[in-house]
Protein backbone atom coordinates (compact mmCIF):
# COMPACT_ATOMS: atom_id res chain seq x y z
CA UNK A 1 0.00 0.00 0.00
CA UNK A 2 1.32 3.30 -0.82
CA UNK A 3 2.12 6.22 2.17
CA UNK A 4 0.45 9.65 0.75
CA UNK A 5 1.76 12.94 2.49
CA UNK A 6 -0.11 14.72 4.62
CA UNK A 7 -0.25 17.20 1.59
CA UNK A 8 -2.11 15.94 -1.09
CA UNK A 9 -1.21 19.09 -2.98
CA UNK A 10 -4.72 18.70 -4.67
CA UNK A 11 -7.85 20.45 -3.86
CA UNK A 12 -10.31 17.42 -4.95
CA UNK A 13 -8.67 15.40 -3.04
CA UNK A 14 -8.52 17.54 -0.13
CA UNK A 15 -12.19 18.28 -0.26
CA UNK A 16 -12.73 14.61 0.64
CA UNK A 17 -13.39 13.41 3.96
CA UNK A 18 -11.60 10.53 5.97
CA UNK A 19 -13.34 7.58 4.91
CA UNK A 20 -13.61 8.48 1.04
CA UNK A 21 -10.14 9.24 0.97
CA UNK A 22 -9.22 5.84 2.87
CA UNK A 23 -11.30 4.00 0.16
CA UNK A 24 -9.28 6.02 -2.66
CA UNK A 25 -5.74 5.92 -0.79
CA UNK A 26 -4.62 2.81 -1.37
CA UNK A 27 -5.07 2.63 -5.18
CA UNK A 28 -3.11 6.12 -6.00
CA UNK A 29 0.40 5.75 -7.30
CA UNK A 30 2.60 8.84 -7.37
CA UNK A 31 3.29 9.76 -11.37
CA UNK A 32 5.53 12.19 -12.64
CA UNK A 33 5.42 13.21 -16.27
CA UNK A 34 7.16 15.95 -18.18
CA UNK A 35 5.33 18.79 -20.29
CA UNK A 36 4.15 17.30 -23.59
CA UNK A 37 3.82 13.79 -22.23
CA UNK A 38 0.48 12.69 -23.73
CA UNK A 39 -2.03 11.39 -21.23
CA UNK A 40 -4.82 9.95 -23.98
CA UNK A 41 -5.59 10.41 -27.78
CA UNK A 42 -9.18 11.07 -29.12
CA UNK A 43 -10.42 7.88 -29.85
CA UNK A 44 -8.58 5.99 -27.60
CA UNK A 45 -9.81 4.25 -24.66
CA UNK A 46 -9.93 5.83 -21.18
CA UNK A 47 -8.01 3.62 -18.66
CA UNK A 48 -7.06 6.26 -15.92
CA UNK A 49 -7.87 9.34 -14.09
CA UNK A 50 -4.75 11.68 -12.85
CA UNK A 51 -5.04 14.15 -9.89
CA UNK A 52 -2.18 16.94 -10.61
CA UNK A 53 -0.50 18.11 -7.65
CA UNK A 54 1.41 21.56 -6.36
CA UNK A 55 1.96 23.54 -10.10
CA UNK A 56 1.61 20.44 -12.56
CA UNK A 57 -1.40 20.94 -15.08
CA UNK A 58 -2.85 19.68 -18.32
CA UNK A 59 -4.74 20.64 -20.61
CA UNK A 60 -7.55 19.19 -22.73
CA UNK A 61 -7.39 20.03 -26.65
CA UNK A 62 -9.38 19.57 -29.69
CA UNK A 63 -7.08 18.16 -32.81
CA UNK A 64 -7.60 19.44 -36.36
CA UNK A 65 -5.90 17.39 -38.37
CA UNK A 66 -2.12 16.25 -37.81
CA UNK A 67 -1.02 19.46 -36.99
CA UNK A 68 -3.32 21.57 -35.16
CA UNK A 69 -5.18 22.08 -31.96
CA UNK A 70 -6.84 23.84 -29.59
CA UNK A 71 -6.87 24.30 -26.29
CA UNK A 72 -10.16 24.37 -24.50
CA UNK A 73 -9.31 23.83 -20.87
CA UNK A 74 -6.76 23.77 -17.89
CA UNK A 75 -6.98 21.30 -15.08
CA UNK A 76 -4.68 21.70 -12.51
CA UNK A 77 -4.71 20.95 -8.88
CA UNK A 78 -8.28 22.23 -8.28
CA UNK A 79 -9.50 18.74 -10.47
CA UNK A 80 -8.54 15.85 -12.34
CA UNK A 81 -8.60 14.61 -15.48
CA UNK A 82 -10.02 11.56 -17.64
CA UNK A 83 -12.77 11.01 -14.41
CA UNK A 84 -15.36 13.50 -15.91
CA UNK A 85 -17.00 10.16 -17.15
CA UNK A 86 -16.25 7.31 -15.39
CA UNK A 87 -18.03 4.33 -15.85
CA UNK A 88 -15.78 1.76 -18.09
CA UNK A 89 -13.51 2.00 -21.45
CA UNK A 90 -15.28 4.62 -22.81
CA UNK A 91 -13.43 6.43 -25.76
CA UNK A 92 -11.82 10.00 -25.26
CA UNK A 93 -13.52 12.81 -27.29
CA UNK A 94 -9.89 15.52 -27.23
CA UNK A 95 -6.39 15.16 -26.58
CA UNK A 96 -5.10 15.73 -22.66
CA UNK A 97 -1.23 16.35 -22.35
CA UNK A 98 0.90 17.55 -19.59
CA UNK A 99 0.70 21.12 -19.93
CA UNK A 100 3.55 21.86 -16.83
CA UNK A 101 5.66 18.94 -15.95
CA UNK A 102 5.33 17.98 -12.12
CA UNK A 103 3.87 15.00 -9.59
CA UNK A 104 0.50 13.38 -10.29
CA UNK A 105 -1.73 10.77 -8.43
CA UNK A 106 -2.96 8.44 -10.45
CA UNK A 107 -5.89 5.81 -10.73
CA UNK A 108 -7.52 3.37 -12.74
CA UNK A 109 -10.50 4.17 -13.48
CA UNK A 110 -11.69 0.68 -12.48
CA UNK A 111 -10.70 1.66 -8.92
CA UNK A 112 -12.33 4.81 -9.15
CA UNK A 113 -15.80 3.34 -10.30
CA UNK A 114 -15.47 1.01 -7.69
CA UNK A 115 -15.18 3.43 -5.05
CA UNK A 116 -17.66 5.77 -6.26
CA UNK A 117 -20.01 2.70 -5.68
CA UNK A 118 -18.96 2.23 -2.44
CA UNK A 119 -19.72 6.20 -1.26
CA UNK A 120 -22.34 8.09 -2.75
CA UNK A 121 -20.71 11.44 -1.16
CA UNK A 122 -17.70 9.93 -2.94
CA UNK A 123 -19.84 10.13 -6.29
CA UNK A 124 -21.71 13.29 -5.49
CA UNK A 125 -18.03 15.12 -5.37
CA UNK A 126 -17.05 13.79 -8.65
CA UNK A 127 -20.98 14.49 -9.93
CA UNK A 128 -20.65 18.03 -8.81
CA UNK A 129 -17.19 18.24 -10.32
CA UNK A 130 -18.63 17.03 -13.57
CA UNK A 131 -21.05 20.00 -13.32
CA UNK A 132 -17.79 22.61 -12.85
CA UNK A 133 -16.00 21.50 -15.75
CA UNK A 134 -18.92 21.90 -18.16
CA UNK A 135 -19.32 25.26 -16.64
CA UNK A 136 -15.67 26.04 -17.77
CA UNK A 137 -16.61 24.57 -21.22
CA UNK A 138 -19.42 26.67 -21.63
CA UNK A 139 -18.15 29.46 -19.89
CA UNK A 140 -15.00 29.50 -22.80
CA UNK A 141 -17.55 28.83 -25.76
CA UNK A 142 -18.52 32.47 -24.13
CA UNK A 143 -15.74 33.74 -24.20
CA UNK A 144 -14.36 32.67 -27.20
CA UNK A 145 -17.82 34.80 -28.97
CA UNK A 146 -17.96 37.76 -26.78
CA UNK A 147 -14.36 39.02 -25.62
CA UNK A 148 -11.11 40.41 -27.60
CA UNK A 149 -7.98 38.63 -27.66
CA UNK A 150 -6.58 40.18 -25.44
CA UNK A 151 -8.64 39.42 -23.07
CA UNK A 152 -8.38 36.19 -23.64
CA UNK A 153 -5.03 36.30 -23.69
CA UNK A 154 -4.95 37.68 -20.35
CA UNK A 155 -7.32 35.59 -18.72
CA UNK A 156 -5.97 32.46 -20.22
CA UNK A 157 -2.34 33.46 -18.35
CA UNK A 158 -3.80 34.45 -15.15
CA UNK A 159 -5.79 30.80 -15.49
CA UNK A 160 -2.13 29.00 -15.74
CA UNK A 161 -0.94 31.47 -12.89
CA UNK A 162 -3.70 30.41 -10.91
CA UNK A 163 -3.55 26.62 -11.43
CA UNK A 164 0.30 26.22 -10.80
CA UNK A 165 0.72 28.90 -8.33
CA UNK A 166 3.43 30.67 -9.91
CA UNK A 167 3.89 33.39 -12.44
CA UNK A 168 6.87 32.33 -14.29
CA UNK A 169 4.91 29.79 -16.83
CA UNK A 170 6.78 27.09 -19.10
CA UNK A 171 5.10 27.96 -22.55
CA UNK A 172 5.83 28.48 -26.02
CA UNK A 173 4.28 31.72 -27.79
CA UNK A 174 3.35 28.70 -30.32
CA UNK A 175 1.39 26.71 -27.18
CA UNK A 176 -0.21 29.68 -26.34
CA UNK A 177 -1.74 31.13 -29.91
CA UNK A 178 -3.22 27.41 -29.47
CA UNK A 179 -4.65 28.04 -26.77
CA UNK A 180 -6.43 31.39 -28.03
CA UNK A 181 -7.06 29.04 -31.33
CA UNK A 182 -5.11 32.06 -33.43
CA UNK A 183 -1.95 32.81 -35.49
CA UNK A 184 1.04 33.04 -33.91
CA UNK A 185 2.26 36.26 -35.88
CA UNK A 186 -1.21 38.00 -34.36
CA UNK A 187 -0.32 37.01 -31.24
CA UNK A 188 2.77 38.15 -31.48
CA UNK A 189 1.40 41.54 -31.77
CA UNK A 190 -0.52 41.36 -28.42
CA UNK A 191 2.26 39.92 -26.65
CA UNK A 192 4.64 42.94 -27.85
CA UNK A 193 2.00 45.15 -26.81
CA UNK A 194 1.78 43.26 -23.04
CA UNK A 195 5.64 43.39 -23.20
CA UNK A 196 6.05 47.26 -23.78
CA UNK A 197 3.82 47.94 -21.06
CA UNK A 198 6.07 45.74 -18.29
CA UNK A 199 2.87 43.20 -17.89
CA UNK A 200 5.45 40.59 -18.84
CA UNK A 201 8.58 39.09 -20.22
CA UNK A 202 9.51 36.42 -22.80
CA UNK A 203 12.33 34.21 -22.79
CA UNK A 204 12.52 30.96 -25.09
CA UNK A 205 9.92 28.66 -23.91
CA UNK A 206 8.92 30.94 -21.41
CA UNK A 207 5.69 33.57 -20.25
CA UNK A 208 6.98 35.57 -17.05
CA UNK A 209 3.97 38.25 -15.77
CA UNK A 210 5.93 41.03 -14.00
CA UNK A 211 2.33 42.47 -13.18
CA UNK A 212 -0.72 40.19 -12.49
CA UNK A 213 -2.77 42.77 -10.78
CA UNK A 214 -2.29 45.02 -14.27
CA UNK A 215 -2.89 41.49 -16.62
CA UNK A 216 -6.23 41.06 -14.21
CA UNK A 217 -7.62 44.40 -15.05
CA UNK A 218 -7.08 43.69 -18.90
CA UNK A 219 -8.68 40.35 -18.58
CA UNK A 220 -12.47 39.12 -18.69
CA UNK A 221 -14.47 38.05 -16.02
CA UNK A 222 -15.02 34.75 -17.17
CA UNK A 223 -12.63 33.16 -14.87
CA UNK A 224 -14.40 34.87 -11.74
CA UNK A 225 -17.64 33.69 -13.33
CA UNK A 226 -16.43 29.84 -12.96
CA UNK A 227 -14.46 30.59 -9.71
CA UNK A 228 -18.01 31.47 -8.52
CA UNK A 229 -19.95 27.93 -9.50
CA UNK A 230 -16.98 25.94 -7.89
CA UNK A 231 -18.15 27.90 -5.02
CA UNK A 232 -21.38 27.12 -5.14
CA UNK A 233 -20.77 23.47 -5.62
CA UNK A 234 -17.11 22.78 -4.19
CA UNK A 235 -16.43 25.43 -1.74
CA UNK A 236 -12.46 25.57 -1.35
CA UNK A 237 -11.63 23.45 -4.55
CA UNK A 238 -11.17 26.49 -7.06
CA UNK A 239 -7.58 27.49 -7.20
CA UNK A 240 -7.17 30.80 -5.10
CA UNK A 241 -5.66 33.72 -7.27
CA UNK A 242 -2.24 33.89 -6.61
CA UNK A 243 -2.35 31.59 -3.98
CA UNK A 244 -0.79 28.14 -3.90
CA UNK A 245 -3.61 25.93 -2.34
């Protein structure tokens, strides 16, 4: 049986009581995985759900085509990913990768159905977690329709700030026009414009915000908008802003 620290260094898991995290403790192995490492493939079968701890994060994509996709979503260590839908083999819809490179708990989703049957608090958290990451789905269909790239752009930084706790974020300029679903040459032109005004830095591979409080003024509200529903529904679980639980 495998010893988990006191920290879990993931909000899910934190939210759980004693007994449901007894039930789950013994089936999570400790996984590390560098950025890029692909978790599943559309199409392919889902076998495992992964619990990202302290800064990791993925992300959830769309592919179009060999070379292109989107990103849609961040999970980081307010969720987990490949659990939205549990029950059995069932085929993934997008593309999850590491996003930031870090620790993970991991579980087979064989496990996980079992001990959702076991606990129905156990399944009402993972029910009600269901219900905040279609709210972030929505929420960016929104967004994508109603706000300027820029602030976009801005809230999709202060999204990775808030998931891994830091401000100094491993991305490419290409990684991030995917995630904004644009060209990176337009991009280019906000993130020049970002850069002139000291709201952040580039180095190769690399996003560094010098000035969160002026990149959260520029952004959207959508992020408060889905902070607010994980409220509702998992009170503590949302990633604070700048915070590192």
């Amino acid at each position: 049986m495998q010893t988990l620290p006191e920290r879990l260094e993931n909000n899910l898991l934190r939210s759980l009581d004693a007994e449901d995290l007894t039930i789950l403790k013994p089936h999570l192995e400790d996984w590390q995985a560098d950025a890029g490492t692909v978790i599943h493939r559309p199409g392919e079968p889902l076998r495992d759900a992964f619990f990202p701890r302290g800064a990791s994060m993925i992300s959830y994509c769309v592919v179009f085509g060999r070379k292109r996709s989107v990103d849609t979503m961040f999970v980081g260590r307010e969720g987990a990913a490949g659990c939205i839908v549990t029950q059995g083999q069932l085929p993934a819809y997008t593309q999850a990768q590491v996003r930031t490179s870090g620790p993970f708990w991991r579980i087979r989703l064989s496990r996980l159905d079992e001990a959702r049957r076991q606990s129905s608090n156990l399944e009402s958290v993972f029910a009600r977690y269901s219900e905040c990451v279609l709210a972030q789905v929505f929420q960016s269909v929104a967004c994508d329709s109603n706000h300027s790239i820029e602030q976009r752009a801005a809230k999709w930084l202060l999204t990775a700030i808030d998931r891994t706790g830091g401000t100094n974020l491993t991305l490419t300029q290409e990684q991030f026009a995917s995630m904004l679903g644009i060209g990176r040459s337009y991009l280019s032109r906000v993130v020049h414009d970002l850069r002139k005004r000291g709201i952040l830095e580039t180095r190769r591979n690399r996003i560094i915000v010098q000035k969160p409080d002026q990149l959260r003024a520029l952004a959207c509200d959508c992020d408060t908008a889905v902070s607010r529903h994980f409220a509702t529904l998992l009170k503590g679980v949302y990633a604070n802003k700048g915070s590192g639980r």
